[in-house]
N, C-alpha and C. Protein backbone atom coordinates (compact mmCIF):
# COMPACT_ATOMS: atom_id res chain seq x y z
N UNK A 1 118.02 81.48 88.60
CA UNK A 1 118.75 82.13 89.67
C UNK A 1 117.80 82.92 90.58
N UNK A 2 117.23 84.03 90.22
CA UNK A 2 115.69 84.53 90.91
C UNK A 2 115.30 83.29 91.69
N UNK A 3 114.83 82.26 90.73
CA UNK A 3 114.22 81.16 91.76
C UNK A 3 114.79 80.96 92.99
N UNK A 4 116.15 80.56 92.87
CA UNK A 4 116.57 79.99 93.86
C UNK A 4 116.91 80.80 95.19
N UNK A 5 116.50 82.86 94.69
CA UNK A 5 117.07 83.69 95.69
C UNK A 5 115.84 84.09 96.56
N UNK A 6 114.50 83.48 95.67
CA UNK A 6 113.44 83.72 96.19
C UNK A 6 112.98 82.68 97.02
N UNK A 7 113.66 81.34 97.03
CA UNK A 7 112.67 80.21 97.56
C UNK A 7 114.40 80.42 98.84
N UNK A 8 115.21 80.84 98.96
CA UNK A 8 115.84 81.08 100.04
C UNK A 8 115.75 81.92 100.93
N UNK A 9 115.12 83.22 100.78
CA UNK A 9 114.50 84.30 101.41
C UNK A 9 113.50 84.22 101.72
N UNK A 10 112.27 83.53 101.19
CA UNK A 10 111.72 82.66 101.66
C UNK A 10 111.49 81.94 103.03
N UNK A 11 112.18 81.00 102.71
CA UNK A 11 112.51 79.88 103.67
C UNK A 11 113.24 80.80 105.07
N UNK A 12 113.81 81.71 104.92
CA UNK A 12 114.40 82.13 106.27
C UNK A 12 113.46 82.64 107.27
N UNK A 13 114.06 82.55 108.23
CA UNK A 13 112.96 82.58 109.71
C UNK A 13 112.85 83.89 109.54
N UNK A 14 111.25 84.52 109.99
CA UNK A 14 110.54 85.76 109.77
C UNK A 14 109.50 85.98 110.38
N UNK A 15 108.98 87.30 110.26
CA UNK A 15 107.66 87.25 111.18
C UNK A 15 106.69 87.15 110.07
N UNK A 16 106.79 86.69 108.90
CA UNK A 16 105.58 85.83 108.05
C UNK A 16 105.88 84.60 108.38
N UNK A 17 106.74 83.80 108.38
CA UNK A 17 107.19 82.10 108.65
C UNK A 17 106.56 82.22 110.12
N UNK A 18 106.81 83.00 111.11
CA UNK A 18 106.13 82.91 112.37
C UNK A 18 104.42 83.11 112.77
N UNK A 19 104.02 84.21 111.57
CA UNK A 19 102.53 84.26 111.37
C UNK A 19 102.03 82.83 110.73
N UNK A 20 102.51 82.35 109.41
CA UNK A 20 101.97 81.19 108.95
C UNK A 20 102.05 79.79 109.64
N UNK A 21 103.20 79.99 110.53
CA UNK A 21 103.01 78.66 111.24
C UNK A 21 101.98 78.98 112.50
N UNK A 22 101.80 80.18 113.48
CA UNK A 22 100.74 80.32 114.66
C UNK A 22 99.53 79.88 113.52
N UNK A 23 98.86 80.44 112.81
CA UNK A 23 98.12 80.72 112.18
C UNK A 23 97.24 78.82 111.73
N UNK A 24 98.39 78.40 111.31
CA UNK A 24 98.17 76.91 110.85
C UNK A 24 97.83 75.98 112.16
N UNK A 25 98.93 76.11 113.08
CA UNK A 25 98.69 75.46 113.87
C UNK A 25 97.56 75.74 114.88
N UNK A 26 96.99 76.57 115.21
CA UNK A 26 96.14 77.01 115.47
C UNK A 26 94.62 76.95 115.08
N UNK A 27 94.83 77.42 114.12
CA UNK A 27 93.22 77.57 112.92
C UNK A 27 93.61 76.43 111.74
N UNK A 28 94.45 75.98 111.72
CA UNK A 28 94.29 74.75 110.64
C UNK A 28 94.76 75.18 109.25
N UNK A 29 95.57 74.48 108.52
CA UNK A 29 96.48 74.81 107.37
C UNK A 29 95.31 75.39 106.68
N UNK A 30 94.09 75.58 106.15
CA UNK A 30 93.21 76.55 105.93
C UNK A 30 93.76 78.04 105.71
N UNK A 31 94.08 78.29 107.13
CA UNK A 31 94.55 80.05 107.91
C UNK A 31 95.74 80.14 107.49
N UNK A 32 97.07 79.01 107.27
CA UNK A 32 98.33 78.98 106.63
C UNK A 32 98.17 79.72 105.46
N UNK A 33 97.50 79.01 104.59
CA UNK A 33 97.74 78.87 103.31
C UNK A 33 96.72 80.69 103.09
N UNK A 34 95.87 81.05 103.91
CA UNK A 34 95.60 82.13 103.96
C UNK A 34 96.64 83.39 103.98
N UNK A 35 97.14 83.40 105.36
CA UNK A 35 98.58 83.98 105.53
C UNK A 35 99.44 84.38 104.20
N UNK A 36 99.37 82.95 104.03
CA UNK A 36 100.65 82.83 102.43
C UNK A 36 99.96 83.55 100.94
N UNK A 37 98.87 83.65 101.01
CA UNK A 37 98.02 84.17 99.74
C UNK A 37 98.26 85.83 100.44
N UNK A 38 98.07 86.39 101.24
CA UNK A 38 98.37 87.61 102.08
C UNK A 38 99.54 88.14 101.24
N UNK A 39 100.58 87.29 101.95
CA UNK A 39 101.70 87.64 102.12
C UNK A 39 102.07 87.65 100.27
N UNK A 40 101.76 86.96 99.82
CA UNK A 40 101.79 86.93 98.09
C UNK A 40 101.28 88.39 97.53
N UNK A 41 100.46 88.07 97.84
CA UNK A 41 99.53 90.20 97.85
C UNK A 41 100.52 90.99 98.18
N UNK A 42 100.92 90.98 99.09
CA UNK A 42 101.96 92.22 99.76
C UNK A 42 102.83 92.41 98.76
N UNK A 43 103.95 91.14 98.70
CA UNK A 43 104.70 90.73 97.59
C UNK A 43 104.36 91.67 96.22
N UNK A 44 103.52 91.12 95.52
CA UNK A 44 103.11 91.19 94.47
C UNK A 44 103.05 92.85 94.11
N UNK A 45 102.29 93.51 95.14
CA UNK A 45 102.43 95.16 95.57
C UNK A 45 103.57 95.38 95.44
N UNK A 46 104.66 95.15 96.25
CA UNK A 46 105.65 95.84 96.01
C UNK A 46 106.61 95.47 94.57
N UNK A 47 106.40 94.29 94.35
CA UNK A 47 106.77 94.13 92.86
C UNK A 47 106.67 94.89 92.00
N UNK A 48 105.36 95.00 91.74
CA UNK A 48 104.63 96.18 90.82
C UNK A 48 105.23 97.67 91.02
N UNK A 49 105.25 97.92 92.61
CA UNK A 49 105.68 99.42 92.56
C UNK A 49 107.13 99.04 91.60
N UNK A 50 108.03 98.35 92.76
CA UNK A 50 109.47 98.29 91.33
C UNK A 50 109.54 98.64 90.08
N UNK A 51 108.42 97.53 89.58
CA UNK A 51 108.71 97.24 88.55
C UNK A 51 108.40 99.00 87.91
N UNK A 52 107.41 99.47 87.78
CA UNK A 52 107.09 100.60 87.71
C UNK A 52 107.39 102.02 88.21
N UNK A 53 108.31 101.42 88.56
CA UNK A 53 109.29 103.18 88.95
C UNK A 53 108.76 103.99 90.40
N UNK A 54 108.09 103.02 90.60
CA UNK A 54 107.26 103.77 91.89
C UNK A 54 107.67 103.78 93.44
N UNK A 55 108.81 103.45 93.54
CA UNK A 55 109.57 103.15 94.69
C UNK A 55 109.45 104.47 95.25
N UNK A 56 109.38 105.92 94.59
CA UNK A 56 109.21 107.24 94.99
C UNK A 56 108.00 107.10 95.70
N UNK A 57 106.99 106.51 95.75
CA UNK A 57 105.64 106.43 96.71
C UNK A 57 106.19 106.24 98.06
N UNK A 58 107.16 105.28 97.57
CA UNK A 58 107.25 104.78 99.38
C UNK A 58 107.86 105.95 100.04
N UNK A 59 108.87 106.25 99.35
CA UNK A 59 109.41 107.49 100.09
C UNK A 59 108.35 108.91 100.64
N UNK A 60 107.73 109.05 99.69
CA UNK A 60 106.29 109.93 100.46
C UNK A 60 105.60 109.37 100.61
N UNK A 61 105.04 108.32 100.50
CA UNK A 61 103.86 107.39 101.77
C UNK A 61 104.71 107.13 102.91
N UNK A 62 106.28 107.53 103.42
CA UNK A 62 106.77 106.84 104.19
C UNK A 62 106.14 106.17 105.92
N UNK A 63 105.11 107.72 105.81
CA UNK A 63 104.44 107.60 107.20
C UNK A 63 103.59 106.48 107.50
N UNK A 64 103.30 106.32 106.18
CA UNK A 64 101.82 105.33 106.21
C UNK A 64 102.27 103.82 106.02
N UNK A 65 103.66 103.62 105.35
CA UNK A 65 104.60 102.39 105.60
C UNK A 65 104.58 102.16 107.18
N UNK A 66 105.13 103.35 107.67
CA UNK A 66 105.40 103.37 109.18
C UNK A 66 104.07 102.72 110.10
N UNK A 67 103.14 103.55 109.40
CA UNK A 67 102.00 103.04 110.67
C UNK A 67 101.77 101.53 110.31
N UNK A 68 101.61 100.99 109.30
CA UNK A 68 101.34 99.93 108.84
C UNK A 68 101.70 98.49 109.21
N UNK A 69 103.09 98.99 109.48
CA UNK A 69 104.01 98.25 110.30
C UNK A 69 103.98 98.02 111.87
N UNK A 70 104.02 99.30 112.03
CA UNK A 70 103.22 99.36 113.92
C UNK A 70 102.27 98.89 114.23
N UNK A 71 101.08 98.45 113.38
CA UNK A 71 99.84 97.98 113.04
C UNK A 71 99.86 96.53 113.41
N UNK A 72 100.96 95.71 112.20
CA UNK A 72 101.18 94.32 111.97
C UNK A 72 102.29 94.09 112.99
N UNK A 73 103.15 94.81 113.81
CA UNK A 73 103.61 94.48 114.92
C UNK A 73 103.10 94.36 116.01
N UNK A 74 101.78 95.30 116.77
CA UNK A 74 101.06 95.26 117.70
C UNK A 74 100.29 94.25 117.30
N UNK A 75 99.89 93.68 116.23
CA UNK A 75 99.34 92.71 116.21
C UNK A 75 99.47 91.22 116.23
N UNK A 76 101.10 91.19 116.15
CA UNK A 76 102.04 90.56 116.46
C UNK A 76 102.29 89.97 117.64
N UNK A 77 102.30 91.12 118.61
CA UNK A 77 102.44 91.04 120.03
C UNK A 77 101.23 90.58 120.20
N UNK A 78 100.13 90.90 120.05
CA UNK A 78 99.17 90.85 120.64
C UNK A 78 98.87 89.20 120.80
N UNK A 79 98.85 88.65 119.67
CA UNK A 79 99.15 87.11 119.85
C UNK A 79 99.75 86.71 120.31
N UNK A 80 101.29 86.74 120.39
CA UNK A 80 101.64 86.32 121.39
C UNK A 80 101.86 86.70 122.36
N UNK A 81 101.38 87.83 123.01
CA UNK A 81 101.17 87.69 124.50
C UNK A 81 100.05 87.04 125.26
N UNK A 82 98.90 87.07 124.29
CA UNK A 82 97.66 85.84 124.47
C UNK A 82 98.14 84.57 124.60
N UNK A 83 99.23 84.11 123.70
CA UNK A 83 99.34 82.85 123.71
C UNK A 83 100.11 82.38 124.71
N UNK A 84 101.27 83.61 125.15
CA UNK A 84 102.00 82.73 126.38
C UNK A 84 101.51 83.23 127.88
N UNK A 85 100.47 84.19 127.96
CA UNK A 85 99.85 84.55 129.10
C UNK A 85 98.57 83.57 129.67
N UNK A 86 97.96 82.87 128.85
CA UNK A 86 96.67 82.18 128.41
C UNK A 86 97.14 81.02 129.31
N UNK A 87 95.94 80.84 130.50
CA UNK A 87 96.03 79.52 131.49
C UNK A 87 95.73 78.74 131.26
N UNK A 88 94.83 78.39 130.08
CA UNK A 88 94.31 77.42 129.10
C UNK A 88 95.19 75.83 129.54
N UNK A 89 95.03 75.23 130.42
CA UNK A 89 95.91 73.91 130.19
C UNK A 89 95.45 73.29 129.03
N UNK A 90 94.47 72.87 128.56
CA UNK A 90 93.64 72.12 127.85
C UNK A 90 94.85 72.19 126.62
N UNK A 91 94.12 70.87 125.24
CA UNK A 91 95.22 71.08 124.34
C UNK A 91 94.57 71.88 123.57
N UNK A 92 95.31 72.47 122.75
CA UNK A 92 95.50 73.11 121.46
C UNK A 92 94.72 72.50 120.20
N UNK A 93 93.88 72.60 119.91
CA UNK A 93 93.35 71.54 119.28
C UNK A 93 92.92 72.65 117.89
N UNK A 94 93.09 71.95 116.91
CA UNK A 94 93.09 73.18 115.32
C UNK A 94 91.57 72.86 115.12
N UNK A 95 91.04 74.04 114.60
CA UNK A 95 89.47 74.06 114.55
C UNK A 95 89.35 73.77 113.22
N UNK A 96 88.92 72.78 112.91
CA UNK A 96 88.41 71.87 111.47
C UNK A 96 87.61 72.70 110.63
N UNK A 97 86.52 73.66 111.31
CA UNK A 97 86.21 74.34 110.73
C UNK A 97 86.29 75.28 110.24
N UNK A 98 86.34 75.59 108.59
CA UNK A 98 86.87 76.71 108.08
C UNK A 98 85.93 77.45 107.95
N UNK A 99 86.44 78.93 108.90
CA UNK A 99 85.11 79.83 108.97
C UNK A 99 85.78 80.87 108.47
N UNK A 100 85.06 81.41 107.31
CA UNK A 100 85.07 82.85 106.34
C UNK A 100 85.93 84.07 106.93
N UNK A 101 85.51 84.23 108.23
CA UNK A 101 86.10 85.30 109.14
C UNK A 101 87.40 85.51 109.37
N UNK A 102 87.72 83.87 110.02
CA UNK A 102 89.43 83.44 110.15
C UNK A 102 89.88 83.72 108.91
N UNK A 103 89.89 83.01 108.00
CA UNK A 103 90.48 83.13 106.45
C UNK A 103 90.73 84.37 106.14
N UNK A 104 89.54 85.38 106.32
CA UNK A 104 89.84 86.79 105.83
C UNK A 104 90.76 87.16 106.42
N UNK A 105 90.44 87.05 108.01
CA UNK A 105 91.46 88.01 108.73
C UNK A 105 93.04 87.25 108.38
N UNK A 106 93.35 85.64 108.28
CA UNK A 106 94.90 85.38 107.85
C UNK A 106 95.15 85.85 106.77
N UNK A 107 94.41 86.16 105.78
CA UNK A 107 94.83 86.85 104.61
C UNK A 107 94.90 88.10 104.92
N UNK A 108 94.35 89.08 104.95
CA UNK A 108 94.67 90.27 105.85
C UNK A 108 95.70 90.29 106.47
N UNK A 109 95.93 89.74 107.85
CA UNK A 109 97.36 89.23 108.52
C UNK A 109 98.45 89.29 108.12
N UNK A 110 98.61 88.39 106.62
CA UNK A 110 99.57 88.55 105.86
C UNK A 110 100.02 89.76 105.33
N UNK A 111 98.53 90.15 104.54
CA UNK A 111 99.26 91.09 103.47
C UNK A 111 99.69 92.38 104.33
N UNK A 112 99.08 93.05 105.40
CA UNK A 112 99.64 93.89 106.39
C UNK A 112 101.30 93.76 106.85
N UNK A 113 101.24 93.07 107.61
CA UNK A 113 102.72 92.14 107.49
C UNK A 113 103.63 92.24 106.72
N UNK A 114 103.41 91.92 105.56
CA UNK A 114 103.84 91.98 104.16
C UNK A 114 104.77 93.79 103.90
N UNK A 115 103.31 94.64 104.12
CA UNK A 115 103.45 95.76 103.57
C UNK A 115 103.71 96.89 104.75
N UNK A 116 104.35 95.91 105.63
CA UNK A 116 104.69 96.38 107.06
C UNK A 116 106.28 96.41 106.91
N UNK A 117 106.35 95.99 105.86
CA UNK A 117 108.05 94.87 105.85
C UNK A 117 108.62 95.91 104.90
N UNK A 118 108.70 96.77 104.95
CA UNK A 118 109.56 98.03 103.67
C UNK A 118 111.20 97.59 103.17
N UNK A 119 111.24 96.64 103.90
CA UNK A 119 112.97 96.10 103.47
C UNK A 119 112.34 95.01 101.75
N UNK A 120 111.04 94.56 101.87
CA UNK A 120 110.65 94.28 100.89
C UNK A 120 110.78 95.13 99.26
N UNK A 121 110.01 96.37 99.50
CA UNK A 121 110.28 97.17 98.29
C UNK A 121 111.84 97.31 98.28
N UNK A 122 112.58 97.46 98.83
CA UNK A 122 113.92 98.03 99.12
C UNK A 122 115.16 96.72 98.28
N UNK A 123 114.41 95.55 98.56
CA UNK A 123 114.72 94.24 98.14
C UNK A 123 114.46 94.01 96.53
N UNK A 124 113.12 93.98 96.15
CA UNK A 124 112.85 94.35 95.09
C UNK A 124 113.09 95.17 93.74
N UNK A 125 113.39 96.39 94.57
CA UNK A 125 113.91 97.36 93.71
C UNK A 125 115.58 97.27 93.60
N UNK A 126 115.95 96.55 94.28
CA UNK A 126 117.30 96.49 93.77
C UNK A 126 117.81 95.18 92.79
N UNK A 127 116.72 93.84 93.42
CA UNK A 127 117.02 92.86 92.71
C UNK A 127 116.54 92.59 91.56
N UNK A 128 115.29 93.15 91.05
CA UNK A 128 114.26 93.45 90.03
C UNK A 128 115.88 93.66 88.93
N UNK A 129 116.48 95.18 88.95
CA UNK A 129 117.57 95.27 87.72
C UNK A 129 118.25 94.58 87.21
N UNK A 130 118.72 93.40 88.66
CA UNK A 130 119.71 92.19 87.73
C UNK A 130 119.11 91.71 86.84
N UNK A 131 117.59 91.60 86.56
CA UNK A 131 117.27 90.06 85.71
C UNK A 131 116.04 90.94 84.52
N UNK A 132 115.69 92.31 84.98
CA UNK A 132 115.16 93.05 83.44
C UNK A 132 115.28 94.27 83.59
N UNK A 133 115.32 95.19 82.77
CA UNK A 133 115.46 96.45 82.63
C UNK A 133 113.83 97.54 82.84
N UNK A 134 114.35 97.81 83.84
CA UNK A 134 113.31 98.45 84.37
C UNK A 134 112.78 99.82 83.73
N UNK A 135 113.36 100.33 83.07
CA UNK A 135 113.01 101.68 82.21
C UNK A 135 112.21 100.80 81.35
N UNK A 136 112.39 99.89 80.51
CA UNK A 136 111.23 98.99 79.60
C UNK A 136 111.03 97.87 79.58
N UNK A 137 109.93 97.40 80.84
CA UNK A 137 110.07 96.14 81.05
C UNK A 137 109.02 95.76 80.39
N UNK A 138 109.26 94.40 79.60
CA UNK A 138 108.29 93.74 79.07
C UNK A 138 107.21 93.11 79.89
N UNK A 139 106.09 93.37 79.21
CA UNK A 139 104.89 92.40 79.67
C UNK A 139 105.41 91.08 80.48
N UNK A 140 106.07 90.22 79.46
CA UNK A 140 106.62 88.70 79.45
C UNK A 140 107.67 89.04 80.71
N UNK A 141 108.49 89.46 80.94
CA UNK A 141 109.34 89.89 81.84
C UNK A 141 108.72 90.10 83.44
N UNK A 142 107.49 90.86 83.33
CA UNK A 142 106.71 91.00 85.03
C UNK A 142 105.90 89.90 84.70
N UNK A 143 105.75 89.15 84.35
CA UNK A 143 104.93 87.79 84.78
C UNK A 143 105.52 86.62 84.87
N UNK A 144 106.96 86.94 84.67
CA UNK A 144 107.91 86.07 84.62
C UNK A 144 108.43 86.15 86.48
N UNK A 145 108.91 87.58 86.65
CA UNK A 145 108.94 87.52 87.44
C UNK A 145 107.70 87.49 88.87
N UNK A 146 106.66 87.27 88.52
CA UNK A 146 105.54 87.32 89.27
C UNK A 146 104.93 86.21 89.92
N UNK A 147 105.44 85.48 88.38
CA UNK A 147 105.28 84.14 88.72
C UNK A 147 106.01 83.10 89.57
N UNK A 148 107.29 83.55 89.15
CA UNK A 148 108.15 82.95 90.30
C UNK A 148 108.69 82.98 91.71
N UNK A 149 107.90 84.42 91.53
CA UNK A 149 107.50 84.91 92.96
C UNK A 149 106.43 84.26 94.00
N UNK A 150 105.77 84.16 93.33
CA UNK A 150 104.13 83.11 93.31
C UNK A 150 104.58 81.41 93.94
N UNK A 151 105.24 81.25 93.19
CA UNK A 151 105.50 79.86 92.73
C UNK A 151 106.56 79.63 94.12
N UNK A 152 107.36 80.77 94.48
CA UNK A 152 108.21 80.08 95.43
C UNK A 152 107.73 80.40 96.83
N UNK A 153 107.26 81.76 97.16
CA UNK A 153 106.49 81.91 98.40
C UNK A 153 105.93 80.68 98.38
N UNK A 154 104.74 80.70 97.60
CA UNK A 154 103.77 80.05 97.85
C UNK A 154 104.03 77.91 98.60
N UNK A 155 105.18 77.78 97.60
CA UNK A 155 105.75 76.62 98.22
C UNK A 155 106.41 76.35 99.58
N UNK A 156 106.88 77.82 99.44
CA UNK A 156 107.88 77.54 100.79
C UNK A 156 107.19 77.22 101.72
N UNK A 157 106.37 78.45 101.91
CA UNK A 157 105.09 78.55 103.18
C UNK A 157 104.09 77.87 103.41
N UNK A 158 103.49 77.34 102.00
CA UNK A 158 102.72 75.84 102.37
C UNK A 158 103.42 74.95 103.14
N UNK A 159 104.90 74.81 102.57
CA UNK A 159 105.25 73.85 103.40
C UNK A 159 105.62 73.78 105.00
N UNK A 160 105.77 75.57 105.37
CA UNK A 160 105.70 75.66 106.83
C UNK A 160 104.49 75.40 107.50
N UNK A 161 103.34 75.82 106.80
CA UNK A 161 101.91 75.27 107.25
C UNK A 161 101.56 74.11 107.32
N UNK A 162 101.89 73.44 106.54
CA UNK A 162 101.98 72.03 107.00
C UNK A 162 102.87 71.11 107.89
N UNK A 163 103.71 71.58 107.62
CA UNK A 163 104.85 71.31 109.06
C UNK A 163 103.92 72.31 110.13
N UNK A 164 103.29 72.78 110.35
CA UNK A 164 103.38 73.79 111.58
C UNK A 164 102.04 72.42 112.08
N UNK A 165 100.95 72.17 111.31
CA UNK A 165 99.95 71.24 111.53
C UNK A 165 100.56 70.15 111.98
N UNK A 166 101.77 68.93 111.33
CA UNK A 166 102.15 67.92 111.55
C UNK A 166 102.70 67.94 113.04
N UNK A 167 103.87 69.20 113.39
CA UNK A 167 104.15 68.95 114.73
C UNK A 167 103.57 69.59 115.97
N UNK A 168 102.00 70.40 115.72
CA UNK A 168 101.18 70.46 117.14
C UNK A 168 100.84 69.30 117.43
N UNK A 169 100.62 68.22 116.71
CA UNK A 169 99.82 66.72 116.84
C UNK A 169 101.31 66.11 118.09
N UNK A 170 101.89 66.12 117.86
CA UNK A 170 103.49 65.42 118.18
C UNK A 170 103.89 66.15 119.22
N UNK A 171 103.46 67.60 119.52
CA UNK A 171 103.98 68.06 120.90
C UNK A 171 103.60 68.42 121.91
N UNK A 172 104.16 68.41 123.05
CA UNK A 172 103.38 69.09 124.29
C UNK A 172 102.85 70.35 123.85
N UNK A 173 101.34 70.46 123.87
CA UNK A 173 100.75 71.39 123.35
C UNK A 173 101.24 72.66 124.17
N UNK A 174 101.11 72.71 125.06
CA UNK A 174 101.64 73.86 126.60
C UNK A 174 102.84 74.07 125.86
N UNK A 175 103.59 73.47 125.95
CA UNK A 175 105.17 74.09 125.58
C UNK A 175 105.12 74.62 124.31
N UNK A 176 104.65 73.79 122.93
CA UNK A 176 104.04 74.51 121.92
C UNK A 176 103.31 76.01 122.00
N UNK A 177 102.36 76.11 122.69
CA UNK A 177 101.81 77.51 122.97
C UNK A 177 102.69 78.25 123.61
N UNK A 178 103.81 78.64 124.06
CA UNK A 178 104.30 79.08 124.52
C UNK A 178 105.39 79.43 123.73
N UNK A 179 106.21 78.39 123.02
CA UNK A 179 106.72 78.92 122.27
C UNK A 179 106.12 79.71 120.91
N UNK A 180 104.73 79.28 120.47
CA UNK A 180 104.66 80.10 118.89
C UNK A 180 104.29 81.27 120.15
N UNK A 181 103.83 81.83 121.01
CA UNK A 181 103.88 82.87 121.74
C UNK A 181 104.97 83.42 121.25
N UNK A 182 106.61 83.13 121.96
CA UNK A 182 107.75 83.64 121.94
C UNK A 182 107.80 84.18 120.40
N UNK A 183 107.65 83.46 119.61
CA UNK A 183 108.02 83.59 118.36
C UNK A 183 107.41 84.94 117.73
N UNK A 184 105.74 84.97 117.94
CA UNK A 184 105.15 86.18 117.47
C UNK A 184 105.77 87.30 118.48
N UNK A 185 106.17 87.35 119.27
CA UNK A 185 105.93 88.40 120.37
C UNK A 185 107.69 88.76 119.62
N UNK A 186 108.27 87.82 119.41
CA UNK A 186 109.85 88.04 119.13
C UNK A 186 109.90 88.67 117.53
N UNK A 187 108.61 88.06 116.91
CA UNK A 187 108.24 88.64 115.46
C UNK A 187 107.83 90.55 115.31
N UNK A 188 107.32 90.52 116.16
CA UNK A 188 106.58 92.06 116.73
C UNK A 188 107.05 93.06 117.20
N UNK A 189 108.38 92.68 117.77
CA UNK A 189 109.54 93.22 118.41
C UNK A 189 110.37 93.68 117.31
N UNK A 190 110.67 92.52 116.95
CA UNK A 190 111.34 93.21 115.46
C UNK A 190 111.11 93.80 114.63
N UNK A 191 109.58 93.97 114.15
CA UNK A 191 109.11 95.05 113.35
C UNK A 191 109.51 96.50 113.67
N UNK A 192 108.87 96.25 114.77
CA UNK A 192 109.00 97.65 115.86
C UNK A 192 110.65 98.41 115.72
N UNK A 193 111.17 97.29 116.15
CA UNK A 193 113.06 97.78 116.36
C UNK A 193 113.37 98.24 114.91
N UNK A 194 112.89 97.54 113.58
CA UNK A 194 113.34 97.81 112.34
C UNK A 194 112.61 99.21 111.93
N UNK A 195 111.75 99.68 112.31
CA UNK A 195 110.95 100.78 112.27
C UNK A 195 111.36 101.74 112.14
C-alpha cells in the first residue's frame, strides 16, 4: 500500500517532475537521473527526521526551511526565464557529455528542491504512523520504508527522464524550450506562493 501511495505522489506533476525533465532534456538523462538521486536525498532527510521524532527541528529551523525554498524557487525561475527569454533559434541539442559539474549541480538541484518542499516532512510524518510505530521503530521497519521510497521515486523519475530525452528528439525544439521554460518558471512560482 506505501508502494502504491508513493509511486502515485510521485508520478504527479511537480516542480521535481519539472526539474528532472528540463534537466534531462537539456543535459541528457545523465542530469535526470542526477536530479532524481537529489531528490531521493531530500526524501530520505525528511524520512529520517519522521522517523525519529524530529519533526520539532523543522518547526525551529523553520526560517532556514523558508530560505531554502526561496533558494530552489529563484532558481527555478531563473531557468526558466533563460529558457523562454533565450533567442537561441538553433536546436536544443542534449550535451553527450557527462561533465562532473552538471551532475553535481542536478544533484544539488534536487536535493534543495526537495528540502525546499516542507509539505514533504509534513507528508511523512503523518503517513510514516499508518504503517510503523514511531515511538519504536524497528531497524527492519526504516529500511523497509526507505527502500520503497528509493525504489519508487527512483522509478518514477527515471522514467520522466527518459521520456523527457525521447520527446526533445520528436519536437519543435523552440516550442519545447519554451514550454519546459513555462513549466520551471510555473514550478518557482509555486514554491514561492506555498511559502
Amino acid at each position: 500500500m506505501l508502494f502504491g501511495i508513493m509511486i502515485t505522489l510521485a508520478a504527479l506533476p511537480s516542480a521535481s517532475v519539472a526539474l528532472v525533465i528540463a534537466r534531462s532534456a537539456t543535459l541528457g538523462i545523465a542530469n535526470g537521473i542526477a536530479v532524481t538521486a537529489g531528490i531521493i536525498l531530500g526524501d530520505l532527510v525528511f524520512i529520517l527526521l519522521a522517523v525519529f521524532g524530529l519533526t520539532l527541528v523543522a518547526d525551529v529551523m523553520g526560517s532556514l526551511f523558508l530560505v531554502v525554498k526561496y533558494v530552489g524557487a529563484a532558481y527555478l525561475l531563473w531557468l526558466g526565464y533563460s529558457l523562454i527569454t533565450s533567442e537561441n533559434t538553433a536546436t536544443i541539442k542534449i550535451d553527450k557529455k557527462i561533465k562532473k559539474q552538471n551532475l553535481a549541480t542536478s544533484l544539488l538541484a534536487g536535493f534543495v528542491l526537495t528540502l525546499g518542499d516542507i509539505k514533504a516532512i509534513v507528508f511523512y510524518a503523518s503517513l510514516l504512523p499508518a504503517f510503523i510505530n514511531l515511538s519504536t521503530p524497528s531497524t527492519s521497519d526504516i529500511l523497509i520504508i526507505i527502500s520503497v521510497m528509493i525504489v519508487s521515486l527512483a522509478s518514477v523519475k527515471t522514467l520522466y527522464a527518459f521520456s523527457a530525452t525521447k520527446i526533445i528528439a520528436i519536437t519543435d525544439n523552440n516550442a519545447y524550450q519554451k514550454t519546459v521554460g513555462g513549466l520551471l518558471l510555473g514550478a518557482g512560482g509555486y514554491l514561492i506562493v506555498k511559502a
